[in-house]
PDB file of N, CA and C in Angstrom:
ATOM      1  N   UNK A   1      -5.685  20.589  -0.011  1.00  0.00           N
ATOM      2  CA  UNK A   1      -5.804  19.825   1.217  1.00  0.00           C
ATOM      3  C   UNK A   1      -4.504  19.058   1.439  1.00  0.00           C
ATOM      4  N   UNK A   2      -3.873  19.074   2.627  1.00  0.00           N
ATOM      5  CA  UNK A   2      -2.845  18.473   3.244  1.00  0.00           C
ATOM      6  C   UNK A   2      -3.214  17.509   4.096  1.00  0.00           C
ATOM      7  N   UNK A   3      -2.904  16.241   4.689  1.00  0.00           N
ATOM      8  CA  UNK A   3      -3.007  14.868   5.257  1.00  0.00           C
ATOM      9  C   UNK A   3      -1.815  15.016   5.391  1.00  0.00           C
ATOM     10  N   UNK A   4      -1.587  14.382   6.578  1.00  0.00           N
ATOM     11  CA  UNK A   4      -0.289  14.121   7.022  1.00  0.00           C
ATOM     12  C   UNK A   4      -0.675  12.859   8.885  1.00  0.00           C
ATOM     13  N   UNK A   5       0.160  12.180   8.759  1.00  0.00           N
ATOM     14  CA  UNK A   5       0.077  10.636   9.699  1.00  0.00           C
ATOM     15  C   UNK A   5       1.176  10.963  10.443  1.00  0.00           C
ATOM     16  N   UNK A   6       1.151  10.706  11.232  1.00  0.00           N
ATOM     17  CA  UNK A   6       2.381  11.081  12.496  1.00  0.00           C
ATOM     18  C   UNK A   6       2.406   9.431  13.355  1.00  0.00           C
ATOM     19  N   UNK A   7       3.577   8.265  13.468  1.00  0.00           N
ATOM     20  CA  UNK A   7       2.947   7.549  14.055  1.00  0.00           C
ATOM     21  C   UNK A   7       4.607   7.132  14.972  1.00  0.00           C
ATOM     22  N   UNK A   8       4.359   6.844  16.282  1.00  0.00           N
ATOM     23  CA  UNK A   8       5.445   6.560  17.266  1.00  0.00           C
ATOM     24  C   UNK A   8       4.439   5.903  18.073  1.00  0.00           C
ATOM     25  N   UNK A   9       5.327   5.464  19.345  1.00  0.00           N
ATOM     26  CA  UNK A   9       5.614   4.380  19.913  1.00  0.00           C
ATOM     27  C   UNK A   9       6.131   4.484  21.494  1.00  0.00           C
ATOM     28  N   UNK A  10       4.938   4.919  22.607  1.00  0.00           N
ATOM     29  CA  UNK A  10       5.677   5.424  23.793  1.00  0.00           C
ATOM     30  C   UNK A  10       6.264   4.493  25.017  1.00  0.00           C
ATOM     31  N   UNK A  11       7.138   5.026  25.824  1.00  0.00           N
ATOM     32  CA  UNK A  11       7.646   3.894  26.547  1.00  0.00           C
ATOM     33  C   UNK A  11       6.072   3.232  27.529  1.00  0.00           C
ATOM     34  N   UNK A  12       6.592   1.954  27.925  1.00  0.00           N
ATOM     35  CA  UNK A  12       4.669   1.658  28.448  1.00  0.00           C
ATOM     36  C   UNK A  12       4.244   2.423  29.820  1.00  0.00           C
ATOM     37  N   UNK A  13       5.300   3.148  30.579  1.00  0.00           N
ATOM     38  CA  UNK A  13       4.365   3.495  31.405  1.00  0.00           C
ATOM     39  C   UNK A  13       4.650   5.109  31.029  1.00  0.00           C
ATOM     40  N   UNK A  14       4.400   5.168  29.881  1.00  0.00           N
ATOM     41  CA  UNK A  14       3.917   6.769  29.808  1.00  0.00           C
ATOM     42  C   UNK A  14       2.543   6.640  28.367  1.00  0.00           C
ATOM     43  N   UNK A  15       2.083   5.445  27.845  1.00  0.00           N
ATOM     44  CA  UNK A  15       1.271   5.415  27.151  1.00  0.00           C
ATOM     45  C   UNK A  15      -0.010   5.963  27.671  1.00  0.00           C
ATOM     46  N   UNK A  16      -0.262   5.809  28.910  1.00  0.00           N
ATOM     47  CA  UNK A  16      -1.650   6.431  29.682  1.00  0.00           C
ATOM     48  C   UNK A  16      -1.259   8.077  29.787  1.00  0.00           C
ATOM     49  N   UNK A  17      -0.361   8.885  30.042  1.00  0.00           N
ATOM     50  CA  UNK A  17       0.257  10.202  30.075  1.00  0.00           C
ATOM     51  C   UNK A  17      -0.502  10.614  28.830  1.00  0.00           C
ATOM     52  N   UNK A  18       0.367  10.058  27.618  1.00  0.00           N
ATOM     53  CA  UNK A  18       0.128  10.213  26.398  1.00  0.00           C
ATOM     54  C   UNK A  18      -1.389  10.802  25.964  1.00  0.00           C
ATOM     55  N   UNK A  19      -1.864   9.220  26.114  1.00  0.00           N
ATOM     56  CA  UNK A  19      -3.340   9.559  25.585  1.00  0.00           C
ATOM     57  C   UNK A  19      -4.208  10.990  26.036  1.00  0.00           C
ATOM     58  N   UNK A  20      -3.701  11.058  27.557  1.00  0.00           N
ATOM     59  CA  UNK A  20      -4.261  12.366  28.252  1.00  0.00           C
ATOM     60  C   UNK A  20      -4.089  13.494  27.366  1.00  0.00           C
ATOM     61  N   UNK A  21      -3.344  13.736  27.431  1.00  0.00           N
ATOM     62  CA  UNK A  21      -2.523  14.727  26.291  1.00  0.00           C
ATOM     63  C   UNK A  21      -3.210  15.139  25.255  1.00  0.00           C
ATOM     64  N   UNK A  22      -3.524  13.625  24.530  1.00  0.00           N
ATOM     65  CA  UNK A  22      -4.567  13.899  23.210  1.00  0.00           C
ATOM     66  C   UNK A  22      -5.462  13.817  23.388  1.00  0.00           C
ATOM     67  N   UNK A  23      -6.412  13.266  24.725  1.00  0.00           N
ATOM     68  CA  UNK A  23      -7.824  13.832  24.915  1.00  0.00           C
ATOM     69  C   UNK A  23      -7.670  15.122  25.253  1.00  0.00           C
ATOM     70  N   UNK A  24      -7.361  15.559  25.775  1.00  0.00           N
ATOM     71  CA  UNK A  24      -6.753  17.093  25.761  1.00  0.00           C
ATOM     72  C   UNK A  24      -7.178  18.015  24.662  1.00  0.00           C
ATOM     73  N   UNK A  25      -6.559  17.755  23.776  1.00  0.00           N
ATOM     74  CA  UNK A  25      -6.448  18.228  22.105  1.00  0.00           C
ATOM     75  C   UNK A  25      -7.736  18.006  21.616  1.00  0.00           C
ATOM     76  N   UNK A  26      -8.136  16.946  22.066  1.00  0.00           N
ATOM     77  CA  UNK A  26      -9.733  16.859  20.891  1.00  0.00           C
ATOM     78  C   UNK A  26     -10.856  17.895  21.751  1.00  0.00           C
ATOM     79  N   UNK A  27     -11.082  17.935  23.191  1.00  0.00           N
ATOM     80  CA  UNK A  27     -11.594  18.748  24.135  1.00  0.00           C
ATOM     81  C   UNK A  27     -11.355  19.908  23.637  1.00  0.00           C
ATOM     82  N   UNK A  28     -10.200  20.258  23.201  1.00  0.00           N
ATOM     83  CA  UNK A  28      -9.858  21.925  22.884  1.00  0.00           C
ATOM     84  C   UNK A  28     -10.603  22.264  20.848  1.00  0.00           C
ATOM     85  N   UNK A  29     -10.356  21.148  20.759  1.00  0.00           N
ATOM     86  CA  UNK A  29     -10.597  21.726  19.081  1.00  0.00           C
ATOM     87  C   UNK A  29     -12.278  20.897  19.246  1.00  0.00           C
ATOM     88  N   UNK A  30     -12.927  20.608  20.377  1.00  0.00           N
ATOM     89  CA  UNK A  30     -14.432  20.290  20.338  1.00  0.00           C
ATOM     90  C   UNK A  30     -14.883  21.795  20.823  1.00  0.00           C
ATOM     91  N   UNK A  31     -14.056  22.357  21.585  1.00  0.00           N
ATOM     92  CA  UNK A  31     -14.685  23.686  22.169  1.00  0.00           C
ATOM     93  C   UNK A  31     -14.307  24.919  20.994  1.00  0.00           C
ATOM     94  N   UNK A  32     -13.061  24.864  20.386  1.00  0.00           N
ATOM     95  CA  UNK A  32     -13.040  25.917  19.285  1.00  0.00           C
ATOM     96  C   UNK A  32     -13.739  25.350  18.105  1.00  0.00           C
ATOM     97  N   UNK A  33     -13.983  24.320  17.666  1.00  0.00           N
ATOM     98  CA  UNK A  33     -14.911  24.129  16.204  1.00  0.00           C
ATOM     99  C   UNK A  33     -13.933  24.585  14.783  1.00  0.00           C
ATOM    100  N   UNK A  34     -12.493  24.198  14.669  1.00  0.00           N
ATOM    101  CA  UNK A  34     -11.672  24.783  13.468  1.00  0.00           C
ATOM    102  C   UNK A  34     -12.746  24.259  12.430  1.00  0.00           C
ATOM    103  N   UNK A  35     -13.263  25.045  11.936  1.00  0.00           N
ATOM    104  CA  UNK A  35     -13.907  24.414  10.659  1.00  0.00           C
ATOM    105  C   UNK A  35     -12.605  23.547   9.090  1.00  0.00           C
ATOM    106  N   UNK A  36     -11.550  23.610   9.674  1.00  0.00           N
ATOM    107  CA  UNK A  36     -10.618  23.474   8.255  1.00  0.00           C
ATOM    108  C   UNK A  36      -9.808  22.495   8.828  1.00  0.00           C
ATOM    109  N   UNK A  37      -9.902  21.879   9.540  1.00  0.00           N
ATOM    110  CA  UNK A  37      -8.956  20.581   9.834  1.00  0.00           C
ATOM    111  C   UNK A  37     -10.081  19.196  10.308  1.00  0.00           C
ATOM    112  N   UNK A  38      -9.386  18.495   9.987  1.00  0.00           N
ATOM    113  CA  UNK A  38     -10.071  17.104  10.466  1.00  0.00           C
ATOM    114  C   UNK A  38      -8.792  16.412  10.993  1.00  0.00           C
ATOM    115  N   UNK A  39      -9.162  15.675  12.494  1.00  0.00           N
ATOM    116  CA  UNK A  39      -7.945  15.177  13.260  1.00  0.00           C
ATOM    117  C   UNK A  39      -8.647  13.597  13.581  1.00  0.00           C
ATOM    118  N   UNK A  40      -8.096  12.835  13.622  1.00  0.00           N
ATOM    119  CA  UNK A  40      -8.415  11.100  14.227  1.00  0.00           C
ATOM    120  C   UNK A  40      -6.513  11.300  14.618  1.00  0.00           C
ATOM    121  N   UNK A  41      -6.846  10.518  15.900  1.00  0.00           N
ATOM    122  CA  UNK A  41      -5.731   9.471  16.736  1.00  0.00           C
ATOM    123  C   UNK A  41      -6.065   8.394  16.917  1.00  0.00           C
ATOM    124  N   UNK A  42      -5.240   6.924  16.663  1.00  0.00           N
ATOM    125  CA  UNK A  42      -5.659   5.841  17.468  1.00  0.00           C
ATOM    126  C   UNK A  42      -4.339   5.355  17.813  1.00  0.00           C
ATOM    127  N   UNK A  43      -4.807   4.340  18.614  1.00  0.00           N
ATOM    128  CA  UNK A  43      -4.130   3.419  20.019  1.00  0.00           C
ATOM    129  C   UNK A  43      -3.969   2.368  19.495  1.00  0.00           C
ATOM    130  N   UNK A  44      -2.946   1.724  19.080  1.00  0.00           N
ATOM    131  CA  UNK A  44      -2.595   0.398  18.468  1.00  0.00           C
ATOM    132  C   UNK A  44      -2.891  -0.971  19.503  1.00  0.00           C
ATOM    133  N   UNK A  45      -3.455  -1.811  18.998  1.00  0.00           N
ATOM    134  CA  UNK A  45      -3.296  -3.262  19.688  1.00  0.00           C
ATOM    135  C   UNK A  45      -2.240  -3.146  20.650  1.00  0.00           C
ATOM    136  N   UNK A  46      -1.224  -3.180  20.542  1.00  0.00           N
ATOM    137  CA  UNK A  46      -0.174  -2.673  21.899  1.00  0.00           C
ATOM    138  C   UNK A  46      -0.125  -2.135  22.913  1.00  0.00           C
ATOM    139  N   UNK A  47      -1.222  -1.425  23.100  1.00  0.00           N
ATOM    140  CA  UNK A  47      -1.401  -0.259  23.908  1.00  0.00           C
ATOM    141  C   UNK A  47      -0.026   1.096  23.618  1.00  0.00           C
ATOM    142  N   UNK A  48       0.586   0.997  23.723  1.00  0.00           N
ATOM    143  CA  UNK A  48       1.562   2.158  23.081  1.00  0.00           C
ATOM    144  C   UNK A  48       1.982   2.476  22.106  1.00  0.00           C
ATOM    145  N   UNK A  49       1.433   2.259  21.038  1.00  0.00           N
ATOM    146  CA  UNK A  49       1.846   3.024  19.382  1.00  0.00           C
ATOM    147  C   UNK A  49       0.469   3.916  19.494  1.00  0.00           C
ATOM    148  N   UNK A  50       0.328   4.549  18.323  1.00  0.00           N
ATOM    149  CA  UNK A  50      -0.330   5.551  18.551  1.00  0.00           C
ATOM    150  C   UNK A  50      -0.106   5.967  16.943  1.00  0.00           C
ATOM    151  N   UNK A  51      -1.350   6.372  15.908  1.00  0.00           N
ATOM    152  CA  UNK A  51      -1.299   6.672  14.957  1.00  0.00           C
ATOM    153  C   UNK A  51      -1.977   8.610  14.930  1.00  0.00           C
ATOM    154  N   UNK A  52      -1.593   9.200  14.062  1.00  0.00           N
ATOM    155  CA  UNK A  52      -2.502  10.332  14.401  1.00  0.00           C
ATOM    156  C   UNK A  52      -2.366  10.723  12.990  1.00  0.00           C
ATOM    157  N   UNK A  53      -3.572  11.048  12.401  1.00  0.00           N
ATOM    158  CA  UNK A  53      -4.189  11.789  10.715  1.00  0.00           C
ATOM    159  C   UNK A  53      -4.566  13.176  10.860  1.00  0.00           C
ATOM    160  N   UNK A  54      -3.857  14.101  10.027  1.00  0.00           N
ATOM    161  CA  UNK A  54      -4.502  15.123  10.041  1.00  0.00           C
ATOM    162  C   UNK A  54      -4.820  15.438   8.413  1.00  0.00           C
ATOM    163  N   UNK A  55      -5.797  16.352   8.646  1.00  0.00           N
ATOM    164  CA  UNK A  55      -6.337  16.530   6.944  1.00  0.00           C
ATOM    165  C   UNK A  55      -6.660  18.051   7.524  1.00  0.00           C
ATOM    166  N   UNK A  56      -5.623  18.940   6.552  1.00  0.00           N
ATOM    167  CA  UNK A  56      -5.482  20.511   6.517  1.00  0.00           C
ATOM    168  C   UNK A  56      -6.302  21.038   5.582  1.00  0.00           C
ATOM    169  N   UNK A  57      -7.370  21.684   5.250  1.00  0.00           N
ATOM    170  CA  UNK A  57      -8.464  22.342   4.507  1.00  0.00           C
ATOM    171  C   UNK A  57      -7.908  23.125   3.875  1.00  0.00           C
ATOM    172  N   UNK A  58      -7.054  24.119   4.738  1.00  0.00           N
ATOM    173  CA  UNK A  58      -6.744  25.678   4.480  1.00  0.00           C
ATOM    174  C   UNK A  58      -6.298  25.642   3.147  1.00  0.00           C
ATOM    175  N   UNK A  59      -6.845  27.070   2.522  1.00  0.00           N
ATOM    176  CA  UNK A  59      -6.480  27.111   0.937  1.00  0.00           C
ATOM    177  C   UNK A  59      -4.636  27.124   0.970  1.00  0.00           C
ATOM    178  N   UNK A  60      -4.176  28.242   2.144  1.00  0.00           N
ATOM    179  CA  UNK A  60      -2.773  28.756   2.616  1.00  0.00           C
ATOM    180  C   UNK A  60      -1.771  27.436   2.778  1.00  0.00           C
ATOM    181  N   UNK A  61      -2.657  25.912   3.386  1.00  0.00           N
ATOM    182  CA  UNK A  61      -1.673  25.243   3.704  1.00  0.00           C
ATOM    183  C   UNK A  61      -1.835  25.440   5.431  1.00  0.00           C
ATOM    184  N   UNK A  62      -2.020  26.241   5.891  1.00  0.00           N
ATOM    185  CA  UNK A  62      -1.819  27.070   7.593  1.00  0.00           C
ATOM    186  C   UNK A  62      -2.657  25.414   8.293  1.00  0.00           C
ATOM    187  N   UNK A  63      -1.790  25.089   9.075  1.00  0.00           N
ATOM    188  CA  UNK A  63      -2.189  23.870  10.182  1.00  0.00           C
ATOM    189  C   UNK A  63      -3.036  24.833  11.037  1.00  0.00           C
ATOM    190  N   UNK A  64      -4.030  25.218  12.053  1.00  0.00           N
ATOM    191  CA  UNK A  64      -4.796  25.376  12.656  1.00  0.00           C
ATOM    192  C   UNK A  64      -4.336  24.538  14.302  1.00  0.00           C
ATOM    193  N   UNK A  65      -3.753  23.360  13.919  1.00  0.00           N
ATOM    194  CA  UNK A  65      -3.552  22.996  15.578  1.00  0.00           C
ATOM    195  C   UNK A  65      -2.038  23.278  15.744  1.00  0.00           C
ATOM    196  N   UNK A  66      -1.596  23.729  15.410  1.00  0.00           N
ATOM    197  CA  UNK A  66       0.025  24.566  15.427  1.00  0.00           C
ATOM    198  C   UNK A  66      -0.830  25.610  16.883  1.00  0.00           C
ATOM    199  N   UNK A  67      -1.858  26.179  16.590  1.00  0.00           N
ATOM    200  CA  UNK A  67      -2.116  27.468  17.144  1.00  0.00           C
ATOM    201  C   UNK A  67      -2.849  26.906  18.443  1.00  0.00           C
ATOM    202  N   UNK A  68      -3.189  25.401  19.056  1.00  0.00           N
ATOM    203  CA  UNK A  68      -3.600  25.085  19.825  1.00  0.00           C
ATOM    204  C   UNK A  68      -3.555  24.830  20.821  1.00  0.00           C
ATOM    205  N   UNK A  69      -3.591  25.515  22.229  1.00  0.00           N
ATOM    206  CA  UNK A  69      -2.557  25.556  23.506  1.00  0.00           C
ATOM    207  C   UNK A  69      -2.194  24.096  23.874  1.00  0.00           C
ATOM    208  N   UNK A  70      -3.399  23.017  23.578  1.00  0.00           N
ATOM    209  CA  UNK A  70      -3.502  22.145  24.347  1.00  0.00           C
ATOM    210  C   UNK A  70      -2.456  20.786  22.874  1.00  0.00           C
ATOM    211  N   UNK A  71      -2.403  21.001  21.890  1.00  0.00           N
ATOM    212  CA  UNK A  71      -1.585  20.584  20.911  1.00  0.00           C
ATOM    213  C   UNK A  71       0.176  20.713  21.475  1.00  0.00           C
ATOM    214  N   UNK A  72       0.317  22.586  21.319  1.00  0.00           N
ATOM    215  CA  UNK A  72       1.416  22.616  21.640  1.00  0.00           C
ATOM    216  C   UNK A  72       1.791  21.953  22.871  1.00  0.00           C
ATOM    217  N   UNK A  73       1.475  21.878  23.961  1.00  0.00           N
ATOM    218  CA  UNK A  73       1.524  21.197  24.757  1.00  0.00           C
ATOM    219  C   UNK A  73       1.933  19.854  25.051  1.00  0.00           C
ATOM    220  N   UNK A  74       1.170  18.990  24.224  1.00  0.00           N
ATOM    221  CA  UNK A  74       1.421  18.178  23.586  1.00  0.00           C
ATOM    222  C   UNK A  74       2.648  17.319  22.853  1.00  0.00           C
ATOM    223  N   UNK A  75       2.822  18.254  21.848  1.00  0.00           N
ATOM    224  CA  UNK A  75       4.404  18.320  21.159  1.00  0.00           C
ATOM    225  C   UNK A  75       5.539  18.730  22.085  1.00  0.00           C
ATOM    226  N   UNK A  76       5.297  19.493  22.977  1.00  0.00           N
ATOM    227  CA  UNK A  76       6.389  19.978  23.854  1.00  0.00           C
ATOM    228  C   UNK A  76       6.799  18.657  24.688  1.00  0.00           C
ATOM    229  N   UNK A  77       5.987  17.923  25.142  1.00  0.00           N
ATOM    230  CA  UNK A  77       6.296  17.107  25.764  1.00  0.00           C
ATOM    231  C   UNK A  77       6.363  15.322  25.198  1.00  0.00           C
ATOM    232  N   UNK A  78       6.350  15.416  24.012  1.00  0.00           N
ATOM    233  CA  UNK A  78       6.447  14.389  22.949  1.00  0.00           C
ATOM    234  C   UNK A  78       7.669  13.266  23.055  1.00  0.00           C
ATOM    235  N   UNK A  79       8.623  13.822  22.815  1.00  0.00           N
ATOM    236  CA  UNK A  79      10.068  13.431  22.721  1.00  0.00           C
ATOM    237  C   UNK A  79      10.580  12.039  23.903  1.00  0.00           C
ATOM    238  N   UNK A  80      10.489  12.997  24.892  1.00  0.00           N
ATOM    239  CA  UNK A  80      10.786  12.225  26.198  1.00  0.00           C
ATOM    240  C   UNK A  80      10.262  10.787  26.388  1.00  0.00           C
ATOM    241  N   UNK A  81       8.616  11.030  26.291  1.00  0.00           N
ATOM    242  CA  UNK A  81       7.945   9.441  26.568  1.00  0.00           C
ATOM    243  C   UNK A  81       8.194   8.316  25.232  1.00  0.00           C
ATOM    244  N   UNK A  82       8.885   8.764  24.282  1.00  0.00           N
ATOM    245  CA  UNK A  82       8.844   7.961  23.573  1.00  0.00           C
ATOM    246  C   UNK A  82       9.944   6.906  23.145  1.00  0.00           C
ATOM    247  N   UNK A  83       9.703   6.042  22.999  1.00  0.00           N
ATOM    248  CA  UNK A  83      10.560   4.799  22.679  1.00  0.00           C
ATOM    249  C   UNK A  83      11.211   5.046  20.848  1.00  0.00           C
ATOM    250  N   UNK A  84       9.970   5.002  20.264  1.00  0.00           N
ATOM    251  CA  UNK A  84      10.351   5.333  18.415  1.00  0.00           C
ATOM    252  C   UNK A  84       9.677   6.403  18.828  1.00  0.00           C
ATOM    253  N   UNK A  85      10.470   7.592  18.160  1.00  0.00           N
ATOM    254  CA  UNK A  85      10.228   8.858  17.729  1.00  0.00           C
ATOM    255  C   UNK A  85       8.836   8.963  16.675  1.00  0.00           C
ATOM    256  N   UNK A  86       8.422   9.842  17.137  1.00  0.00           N
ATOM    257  CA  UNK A  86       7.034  10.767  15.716  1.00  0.00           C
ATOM    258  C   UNK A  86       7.808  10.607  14.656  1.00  0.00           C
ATOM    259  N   UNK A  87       7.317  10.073  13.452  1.00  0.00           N
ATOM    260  CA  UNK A  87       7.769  10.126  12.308  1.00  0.00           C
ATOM    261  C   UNK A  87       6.425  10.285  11.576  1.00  0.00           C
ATOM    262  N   UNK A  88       6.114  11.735  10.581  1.00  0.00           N
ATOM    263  CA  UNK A  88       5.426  12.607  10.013  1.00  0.00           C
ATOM    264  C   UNK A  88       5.650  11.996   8.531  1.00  0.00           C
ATOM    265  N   UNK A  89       4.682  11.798   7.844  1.00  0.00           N
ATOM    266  CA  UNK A  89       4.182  11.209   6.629  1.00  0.00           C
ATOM    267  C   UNK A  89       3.066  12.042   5.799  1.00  0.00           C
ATOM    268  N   UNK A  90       3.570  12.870   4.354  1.00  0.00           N
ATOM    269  CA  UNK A  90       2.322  13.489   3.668  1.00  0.00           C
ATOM    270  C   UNK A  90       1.419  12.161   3.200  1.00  0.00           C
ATOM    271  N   UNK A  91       0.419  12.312   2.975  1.00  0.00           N
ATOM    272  CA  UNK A  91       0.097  11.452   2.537  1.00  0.00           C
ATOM    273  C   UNK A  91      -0.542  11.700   1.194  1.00  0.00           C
ATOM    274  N   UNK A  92      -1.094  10.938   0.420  1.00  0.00           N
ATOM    275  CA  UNK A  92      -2.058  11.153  -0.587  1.00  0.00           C
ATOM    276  C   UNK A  92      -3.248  10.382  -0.671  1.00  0.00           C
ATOM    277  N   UNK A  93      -4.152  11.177  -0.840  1.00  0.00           N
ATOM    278  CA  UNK A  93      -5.336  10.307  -0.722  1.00  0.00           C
ATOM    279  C   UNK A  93      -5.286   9.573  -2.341  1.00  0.00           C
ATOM    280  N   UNK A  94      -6.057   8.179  -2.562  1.00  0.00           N
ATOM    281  CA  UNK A  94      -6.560   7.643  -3.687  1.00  0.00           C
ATOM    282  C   UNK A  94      -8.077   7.713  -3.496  1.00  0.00           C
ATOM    283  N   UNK A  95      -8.548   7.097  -2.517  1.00  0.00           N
ATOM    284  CA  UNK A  95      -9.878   6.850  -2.561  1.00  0.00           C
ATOM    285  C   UNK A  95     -10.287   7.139  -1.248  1.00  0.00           C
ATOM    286  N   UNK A  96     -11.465   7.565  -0.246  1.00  0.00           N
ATOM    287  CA  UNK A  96     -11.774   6.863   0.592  1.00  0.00           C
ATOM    288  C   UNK A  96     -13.150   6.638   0.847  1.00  0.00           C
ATOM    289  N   UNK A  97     -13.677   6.048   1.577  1.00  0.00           N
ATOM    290  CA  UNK A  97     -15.131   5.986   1.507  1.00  0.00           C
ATOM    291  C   UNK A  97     -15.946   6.018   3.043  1.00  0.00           C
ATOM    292  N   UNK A  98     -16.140   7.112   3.728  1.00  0.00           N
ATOM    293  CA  UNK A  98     -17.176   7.617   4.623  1.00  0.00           C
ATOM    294  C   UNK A  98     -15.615   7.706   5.991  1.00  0.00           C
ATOM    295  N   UNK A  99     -14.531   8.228   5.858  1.00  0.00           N
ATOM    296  CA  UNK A  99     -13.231   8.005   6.727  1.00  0.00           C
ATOM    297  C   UNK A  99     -13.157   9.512   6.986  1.00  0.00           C
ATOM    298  N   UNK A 100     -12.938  10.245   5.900  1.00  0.00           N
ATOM    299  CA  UNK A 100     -12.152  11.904   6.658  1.00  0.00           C
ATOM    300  C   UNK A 100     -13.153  12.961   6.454  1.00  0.00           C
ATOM    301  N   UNK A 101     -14.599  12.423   6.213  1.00  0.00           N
ATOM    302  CA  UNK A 101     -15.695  13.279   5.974  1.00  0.00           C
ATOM    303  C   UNK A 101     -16.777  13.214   4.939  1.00  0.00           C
TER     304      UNK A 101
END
């Protein structure tokens, strides 16, 4: 299993853009059902930071929302609205209790 945190910081009047984007993404992976990923985003006190967790199942390692129209999408248009750049973090789990499943 892979985890990985992605967390930036968009300029403020593209934080509402943003979020669209990632309701977007959860709509698409509510209608395909990836059984091997688990995704949470949240919205910082600020209104424009933005945290996002992913937890990769696959025995391969293979991300599953790489392959997601409404993801790529997403990433394609990432760069621009943002103030601090996506900065991608593996993580390691120690403990957790009732959080990624």
């Amino acid at each position: 299993m892979t985890v990985v945190m992605a967390r930036y910081k968009t300029k403020p009047d593209a934080a509402r853009e943003n979020q669209q984007y990632i309701e977007k993404v959860f709509q698409e992976l509510q209608s395909n059902s990836p059984g091997d990923v688990r995704y949470v985003t949240f919205k910082l006190s600020d209104g424009v930071s933005f945290v996002h967790i992913a937890s990769i199942e696959t025995a391969d390692g293979h991300n599953p929302l790489t392959q997601s129209a409404a993801f790529k999408s997403f990433q394609a248009g990432i760069k621009d609205p943002c103030e601090e750049q996506p900065v991608a973090t593996e993580l390691t789990e120690i403990g957790s209790y009732r959080f990624l499943g």
